[in-house]
C-alpha atoms as a PDB file:
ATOM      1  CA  UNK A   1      17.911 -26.352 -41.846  1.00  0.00           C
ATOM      2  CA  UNK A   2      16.957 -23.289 -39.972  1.00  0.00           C
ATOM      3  CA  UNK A   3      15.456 -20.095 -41.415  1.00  0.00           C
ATOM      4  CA  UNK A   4      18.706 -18.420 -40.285  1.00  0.00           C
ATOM      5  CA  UNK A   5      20.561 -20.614 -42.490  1.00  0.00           C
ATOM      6  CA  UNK A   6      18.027 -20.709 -45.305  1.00  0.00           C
ATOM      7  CA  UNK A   7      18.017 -17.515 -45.383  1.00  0.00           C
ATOM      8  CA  UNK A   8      21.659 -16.694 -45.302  1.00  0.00           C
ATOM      9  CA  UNK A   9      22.445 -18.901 -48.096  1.00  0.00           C
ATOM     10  CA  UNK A  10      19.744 -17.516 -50.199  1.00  0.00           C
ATOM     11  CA  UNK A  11      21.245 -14.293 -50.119  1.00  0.00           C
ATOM     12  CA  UNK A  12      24.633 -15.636 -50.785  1.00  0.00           C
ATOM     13  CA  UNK A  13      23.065 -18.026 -53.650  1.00  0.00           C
ATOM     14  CA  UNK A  14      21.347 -14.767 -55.635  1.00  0.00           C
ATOM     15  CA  UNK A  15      24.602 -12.265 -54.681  1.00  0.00           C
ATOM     16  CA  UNK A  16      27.011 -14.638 -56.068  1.00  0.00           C
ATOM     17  CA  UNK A  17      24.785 -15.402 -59.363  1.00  0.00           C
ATOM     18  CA  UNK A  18      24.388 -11.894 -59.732  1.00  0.00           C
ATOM     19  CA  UNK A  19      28.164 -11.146 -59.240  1.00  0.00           C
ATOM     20  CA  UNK A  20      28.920 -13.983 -61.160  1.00  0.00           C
ATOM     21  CA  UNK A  21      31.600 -15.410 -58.067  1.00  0.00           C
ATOM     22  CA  UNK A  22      31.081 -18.187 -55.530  1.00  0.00           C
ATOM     23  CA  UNK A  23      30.025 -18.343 -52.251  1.00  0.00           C
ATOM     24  CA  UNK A  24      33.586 -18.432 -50.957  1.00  0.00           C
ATOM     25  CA  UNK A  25      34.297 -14.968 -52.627  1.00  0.00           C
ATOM     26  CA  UNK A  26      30.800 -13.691 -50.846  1.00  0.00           C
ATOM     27  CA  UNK A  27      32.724 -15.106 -47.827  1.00  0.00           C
ATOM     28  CA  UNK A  28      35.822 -13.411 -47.904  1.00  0.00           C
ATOM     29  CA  UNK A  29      34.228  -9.815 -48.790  1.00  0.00           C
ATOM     30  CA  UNK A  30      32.023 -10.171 -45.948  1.00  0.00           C
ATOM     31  CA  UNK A  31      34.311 -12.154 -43.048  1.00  0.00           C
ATOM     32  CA  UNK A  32      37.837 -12.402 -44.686  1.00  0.00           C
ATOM     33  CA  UNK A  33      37.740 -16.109 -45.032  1.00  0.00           C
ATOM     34  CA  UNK A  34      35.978 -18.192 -47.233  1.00  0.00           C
ATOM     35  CA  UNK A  35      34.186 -21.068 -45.566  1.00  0.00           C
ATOM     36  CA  UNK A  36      31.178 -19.654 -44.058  1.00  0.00           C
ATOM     37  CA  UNK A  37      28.765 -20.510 -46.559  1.00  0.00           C
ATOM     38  CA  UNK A  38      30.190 -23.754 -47.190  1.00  0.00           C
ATOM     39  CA  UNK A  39      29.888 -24.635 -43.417  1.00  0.00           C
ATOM     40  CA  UNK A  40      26.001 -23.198 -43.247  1.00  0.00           C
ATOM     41  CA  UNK A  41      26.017 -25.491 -45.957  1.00  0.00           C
ATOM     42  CA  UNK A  42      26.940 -28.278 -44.305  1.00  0.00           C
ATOM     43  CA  UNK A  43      25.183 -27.848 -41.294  1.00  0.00           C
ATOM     44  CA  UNK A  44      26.370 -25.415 -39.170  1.00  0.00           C
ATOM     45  CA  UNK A  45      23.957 -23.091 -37.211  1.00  0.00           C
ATOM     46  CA  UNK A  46      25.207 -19.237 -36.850  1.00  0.00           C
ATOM     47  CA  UNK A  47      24.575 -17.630 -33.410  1.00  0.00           C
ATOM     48  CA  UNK A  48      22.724 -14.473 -33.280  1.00  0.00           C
ATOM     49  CA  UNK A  49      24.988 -12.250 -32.935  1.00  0.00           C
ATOM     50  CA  UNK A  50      26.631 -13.885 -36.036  1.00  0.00           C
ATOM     51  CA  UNK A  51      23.196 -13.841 -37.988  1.00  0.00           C
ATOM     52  CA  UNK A  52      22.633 -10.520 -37.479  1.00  0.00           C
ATOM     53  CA  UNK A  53      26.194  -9.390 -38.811  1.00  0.00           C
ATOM     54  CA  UNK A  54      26.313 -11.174 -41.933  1.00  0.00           C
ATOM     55  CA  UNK A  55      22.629  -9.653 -42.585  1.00  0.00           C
ATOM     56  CA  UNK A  56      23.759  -6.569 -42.355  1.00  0.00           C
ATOM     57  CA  UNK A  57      27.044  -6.898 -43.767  1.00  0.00           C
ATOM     58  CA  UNK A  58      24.959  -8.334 -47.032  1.00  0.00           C
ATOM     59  CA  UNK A  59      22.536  -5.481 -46.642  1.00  0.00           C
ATOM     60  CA  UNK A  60      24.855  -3.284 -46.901  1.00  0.00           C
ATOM     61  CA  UNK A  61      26.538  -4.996 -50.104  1.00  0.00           C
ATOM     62  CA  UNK A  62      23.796  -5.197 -51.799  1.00  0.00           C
ATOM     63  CA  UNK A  63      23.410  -3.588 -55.544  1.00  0.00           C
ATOM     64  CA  UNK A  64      20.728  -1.321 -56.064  1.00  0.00           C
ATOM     65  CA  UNK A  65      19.657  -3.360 -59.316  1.00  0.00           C
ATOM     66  CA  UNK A  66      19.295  -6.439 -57.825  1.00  0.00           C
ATOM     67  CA  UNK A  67      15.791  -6.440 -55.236  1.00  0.00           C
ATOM     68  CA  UNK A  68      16.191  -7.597 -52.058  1.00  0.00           C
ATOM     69  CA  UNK A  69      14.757 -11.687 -51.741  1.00  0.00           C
ATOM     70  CA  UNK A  70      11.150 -11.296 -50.719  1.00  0.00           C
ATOM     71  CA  UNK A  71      10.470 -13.599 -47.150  1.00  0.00           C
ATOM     72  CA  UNK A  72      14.161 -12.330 -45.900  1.00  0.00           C
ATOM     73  CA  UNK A  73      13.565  -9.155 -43.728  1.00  0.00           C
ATOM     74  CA  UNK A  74      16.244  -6.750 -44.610  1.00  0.00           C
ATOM     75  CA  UNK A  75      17.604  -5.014 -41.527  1.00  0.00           C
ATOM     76  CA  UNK A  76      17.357  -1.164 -41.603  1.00  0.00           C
ATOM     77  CA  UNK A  77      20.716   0.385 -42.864  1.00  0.00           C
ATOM     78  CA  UNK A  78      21.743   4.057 -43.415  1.00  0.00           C
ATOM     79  CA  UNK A  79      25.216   2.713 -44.433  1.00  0.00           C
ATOM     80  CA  UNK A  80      24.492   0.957 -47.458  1.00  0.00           C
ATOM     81  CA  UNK A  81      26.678   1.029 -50.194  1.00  0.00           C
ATOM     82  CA  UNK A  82      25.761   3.612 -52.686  1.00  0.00           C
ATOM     83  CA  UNK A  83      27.132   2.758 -56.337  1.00  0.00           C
END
């Protein structure tokens, strides 16, 4: 598994515990459907352009009480949500 993918699903993994949803709901806030975890999952590699996106669409998701996974760089974001 690449570190794009590891780290990806990481995020994902400690969003959705925190939220208390699944992957699939991660999914459709970020892309609008639900499968993208599952297919990282099962083996699918993102592009770059792709990585990138979902990093910063998960960056700027994140809650302020939950810290940021240390090992995953977190893309610099003015935009992030502020709730």
């Amino acid at each position: 598994m690449s570190r794009a993918q590891k780290n990806l699903l990481r995020l994902a993994t400690e969003l959705s515990a925190h939220e208390g949803v699944t992957h699939w709901a991660i999914s459709m806030r970020l892309f609008g459907k639900g499968d993208f975890f599952s297919r990282l999952e099962k083996g699918s590699h993102p592009r770059s352009d792709t990585y990138e996106k979902a990093l910063g669409l998960l960056s700027q998701r994140w809650p302020e009480d939950l810290e940021w996974p240390k090992g995953v760089e977190r893309p610099e974001d003015t935009n992030r949500r502020t709730a």
